[in-house]
C-alpha atoms as a PDB file:
ATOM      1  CA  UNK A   1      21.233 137.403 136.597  1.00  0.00           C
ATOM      2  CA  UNK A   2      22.776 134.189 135.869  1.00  0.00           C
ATOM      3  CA  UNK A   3      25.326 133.087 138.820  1.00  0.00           C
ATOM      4  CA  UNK A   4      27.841 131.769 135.807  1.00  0.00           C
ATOM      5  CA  UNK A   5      27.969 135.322 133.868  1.00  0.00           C
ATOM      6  CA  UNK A   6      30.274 137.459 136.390  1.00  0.00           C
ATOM      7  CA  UNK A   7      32.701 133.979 136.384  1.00  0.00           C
ATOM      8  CA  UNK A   8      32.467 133.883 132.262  1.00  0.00           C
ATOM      9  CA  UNK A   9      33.122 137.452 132.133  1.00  0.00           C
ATOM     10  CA  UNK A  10      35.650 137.327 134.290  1.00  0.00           C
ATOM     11  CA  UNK A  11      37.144 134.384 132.182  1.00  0.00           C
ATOM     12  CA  UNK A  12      36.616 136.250 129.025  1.00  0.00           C
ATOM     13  CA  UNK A  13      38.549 139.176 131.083  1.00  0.00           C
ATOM     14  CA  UNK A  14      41.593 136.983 131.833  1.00  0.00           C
ATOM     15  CA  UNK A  15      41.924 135.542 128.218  1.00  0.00           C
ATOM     16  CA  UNK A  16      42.165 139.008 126.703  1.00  0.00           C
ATOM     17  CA  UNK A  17      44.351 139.990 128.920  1.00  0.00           C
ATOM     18  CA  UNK A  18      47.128 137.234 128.894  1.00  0.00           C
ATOM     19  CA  UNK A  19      46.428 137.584 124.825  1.00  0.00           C
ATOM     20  CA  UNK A  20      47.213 141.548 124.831  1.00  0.00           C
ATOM     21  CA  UNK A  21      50.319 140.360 127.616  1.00  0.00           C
ATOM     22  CA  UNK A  22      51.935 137.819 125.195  1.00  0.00           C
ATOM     23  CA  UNK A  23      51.658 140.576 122.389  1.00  0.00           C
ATOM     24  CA  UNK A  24      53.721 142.638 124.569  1.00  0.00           C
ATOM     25  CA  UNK A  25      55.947 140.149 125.519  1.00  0.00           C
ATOM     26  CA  UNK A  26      56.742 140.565 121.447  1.00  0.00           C
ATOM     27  CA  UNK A  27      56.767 143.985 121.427  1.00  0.00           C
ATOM     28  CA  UNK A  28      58.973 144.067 124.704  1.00  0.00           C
ATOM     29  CA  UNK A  29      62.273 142.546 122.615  1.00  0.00           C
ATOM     30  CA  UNK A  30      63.248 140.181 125.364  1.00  0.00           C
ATOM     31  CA  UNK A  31      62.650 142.617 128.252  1.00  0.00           C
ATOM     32  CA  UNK A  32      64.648 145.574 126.482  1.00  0.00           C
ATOM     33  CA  UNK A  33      61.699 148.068 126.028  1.00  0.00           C
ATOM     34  CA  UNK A  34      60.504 149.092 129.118  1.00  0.00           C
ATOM     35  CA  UNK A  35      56.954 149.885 128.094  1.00  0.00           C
ATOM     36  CA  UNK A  36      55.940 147.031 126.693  1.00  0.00           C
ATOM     37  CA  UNK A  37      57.873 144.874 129.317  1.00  0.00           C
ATOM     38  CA  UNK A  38      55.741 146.721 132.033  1.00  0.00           C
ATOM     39  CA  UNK A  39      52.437 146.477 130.295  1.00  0.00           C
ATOM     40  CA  UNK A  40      52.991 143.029 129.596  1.00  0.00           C
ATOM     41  CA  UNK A  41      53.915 142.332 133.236  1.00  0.00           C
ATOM     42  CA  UNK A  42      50.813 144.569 134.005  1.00  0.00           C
ATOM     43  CA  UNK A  43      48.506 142.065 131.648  1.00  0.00           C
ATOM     44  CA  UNK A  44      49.597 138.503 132.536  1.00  0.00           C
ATOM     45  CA  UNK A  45      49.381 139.605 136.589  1.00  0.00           C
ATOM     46  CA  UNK A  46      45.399 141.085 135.559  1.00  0.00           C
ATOM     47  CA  UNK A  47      45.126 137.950 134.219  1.00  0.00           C
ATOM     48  CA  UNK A  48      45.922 135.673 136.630  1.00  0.00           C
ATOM     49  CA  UNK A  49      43.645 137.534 138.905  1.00  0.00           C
ATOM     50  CA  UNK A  50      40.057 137.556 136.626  1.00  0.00           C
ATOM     51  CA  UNK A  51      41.222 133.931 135.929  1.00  0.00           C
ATOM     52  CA  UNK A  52      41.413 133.250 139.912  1.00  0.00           C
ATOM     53  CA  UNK A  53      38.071 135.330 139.991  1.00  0.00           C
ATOM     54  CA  UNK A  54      36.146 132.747 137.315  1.00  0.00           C
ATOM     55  CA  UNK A  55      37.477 129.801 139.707  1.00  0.00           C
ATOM     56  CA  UNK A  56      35.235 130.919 142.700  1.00  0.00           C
ATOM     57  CA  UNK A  57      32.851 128.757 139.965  1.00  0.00           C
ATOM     58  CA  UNK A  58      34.338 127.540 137.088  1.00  0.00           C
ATOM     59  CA  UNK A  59      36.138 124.071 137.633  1.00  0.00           C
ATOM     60  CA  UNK A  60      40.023 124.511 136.903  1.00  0.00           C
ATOM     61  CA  UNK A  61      40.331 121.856 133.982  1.00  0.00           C
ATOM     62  CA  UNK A  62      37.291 123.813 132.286  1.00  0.00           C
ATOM     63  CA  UNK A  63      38.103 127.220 133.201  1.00  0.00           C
ATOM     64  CA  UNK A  64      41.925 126.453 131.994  1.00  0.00           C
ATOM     65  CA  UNK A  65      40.862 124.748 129.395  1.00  0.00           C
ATOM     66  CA  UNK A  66      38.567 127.703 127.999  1.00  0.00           C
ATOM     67  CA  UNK A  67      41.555 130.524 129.009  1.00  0.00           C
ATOM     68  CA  UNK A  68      43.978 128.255 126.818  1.00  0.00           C
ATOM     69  CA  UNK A  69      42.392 127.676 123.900  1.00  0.00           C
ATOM     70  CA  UNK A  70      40.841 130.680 123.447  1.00  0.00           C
ATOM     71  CA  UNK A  71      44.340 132.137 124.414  1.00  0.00           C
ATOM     72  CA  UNK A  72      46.043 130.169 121.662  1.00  0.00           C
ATOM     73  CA  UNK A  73      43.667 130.844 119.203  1.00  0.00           C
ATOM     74  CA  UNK A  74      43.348 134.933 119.650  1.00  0.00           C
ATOM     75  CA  UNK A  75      47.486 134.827 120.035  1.00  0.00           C
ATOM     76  CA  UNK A  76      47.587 132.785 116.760  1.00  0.00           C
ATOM     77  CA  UNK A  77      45.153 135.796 115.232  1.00  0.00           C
ATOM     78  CA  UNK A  78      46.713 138.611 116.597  1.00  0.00           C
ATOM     79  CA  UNK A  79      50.379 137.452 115.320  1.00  0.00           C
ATOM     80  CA  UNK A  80      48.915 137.006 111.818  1.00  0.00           C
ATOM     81  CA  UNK A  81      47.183 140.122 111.838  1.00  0.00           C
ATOM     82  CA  UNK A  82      49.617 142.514 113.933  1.00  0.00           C
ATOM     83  CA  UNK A  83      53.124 140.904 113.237  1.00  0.00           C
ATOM     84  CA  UNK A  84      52.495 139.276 109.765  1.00  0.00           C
ATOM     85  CA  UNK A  85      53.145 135.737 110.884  1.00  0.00           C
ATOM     86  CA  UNK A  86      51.799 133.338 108.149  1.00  0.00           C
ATOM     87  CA  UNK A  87      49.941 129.457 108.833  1.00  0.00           C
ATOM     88  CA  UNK A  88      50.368 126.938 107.185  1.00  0.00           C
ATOM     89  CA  UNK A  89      48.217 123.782 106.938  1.00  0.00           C
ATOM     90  CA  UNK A  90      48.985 122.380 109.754  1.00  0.00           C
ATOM     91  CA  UNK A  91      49.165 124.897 112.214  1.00  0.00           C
ATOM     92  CA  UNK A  92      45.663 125.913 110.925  1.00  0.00           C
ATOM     93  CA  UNK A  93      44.273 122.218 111.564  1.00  0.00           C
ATOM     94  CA  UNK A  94      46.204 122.984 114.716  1.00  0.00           C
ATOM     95  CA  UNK A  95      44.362 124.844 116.168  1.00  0.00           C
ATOM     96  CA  UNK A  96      40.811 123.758 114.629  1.00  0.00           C
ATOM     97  CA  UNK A  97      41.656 120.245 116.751  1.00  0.00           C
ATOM     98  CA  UNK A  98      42.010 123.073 120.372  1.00  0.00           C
ATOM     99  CA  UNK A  99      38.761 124.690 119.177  1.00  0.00           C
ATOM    100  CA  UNK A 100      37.330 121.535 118.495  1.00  0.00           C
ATOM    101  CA  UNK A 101      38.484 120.137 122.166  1.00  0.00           C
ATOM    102  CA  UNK A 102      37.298 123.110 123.940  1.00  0.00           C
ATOM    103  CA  UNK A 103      33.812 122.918 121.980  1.00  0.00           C
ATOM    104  CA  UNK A 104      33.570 119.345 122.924  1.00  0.00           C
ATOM    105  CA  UNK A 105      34.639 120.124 126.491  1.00  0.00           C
ATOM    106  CA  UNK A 106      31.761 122.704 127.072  1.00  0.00           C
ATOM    107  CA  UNK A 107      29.184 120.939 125.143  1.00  0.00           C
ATOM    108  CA  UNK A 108      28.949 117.385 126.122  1.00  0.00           C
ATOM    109  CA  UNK A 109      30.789 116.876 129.208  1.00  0.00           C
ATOM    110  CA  UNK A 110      29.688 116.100 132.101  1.00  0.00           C
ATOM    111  CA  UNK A 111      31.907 117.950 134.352  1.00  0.00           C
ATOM    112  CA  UNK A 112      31.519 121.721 132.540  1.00  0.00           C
ATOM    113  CA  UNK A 113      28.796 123.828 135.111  1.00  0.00           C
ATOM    114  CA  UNK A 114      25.806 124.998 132.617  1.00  0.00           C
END
């Protein structure tokens, strides 16, 4: 097995996480629902640990760069979808420039492990 999957997965892990977290944080109405403010503090500390995980190999600008992006773009999908929030152009362009910096991040630079 490739030495990179467990830190990708592990990646992948922490971005899912700190997105299902921040939809909590939502649902939590500034710390006033208990449930949601516990699941959400549950989340964002799993998080931080899978994301400390994928650092054992991942450099930190990469890996950070990945678990933000990604983060901003499932958030951005997941408040459209869940809580109705509508784009506009420029948020949409928005976030194709962060997809488009993370692409160009992982494909051509020098300093992303392959």
């Amino acid at each position: 097995m490739n030495p990179l999957f467990p830190a990708y997965a592990a990646l992948a892990a922490a971005i899912v996480l700190e997105v299902t977290g921040s939809s909590l944080l939502q649902k939590s109405q500034q710390f006033s629902k208990l449930m949601p403010t516990l699941g959400m503090a549950l989340c964002f500390a799993a998080s931080l640990y899978f994301l400390s995980f994928a650092l054992k190999t991942i450099p930190l600008g990469v890996a950070y760069a990945i678990w933000a992006g990604l983060g901003i773009v499932l958030t951005t999908v997941v408040s459209v979808v869940i809580f109705r929030m509508s784009l506009d152009i420029a948020a949409i362009v928005g976030i194709a420039l962060i997809v488009a910096g993370v692409l160009v991040m992982n494909l051509l630079s020098g300093s992303v492990v392959h």
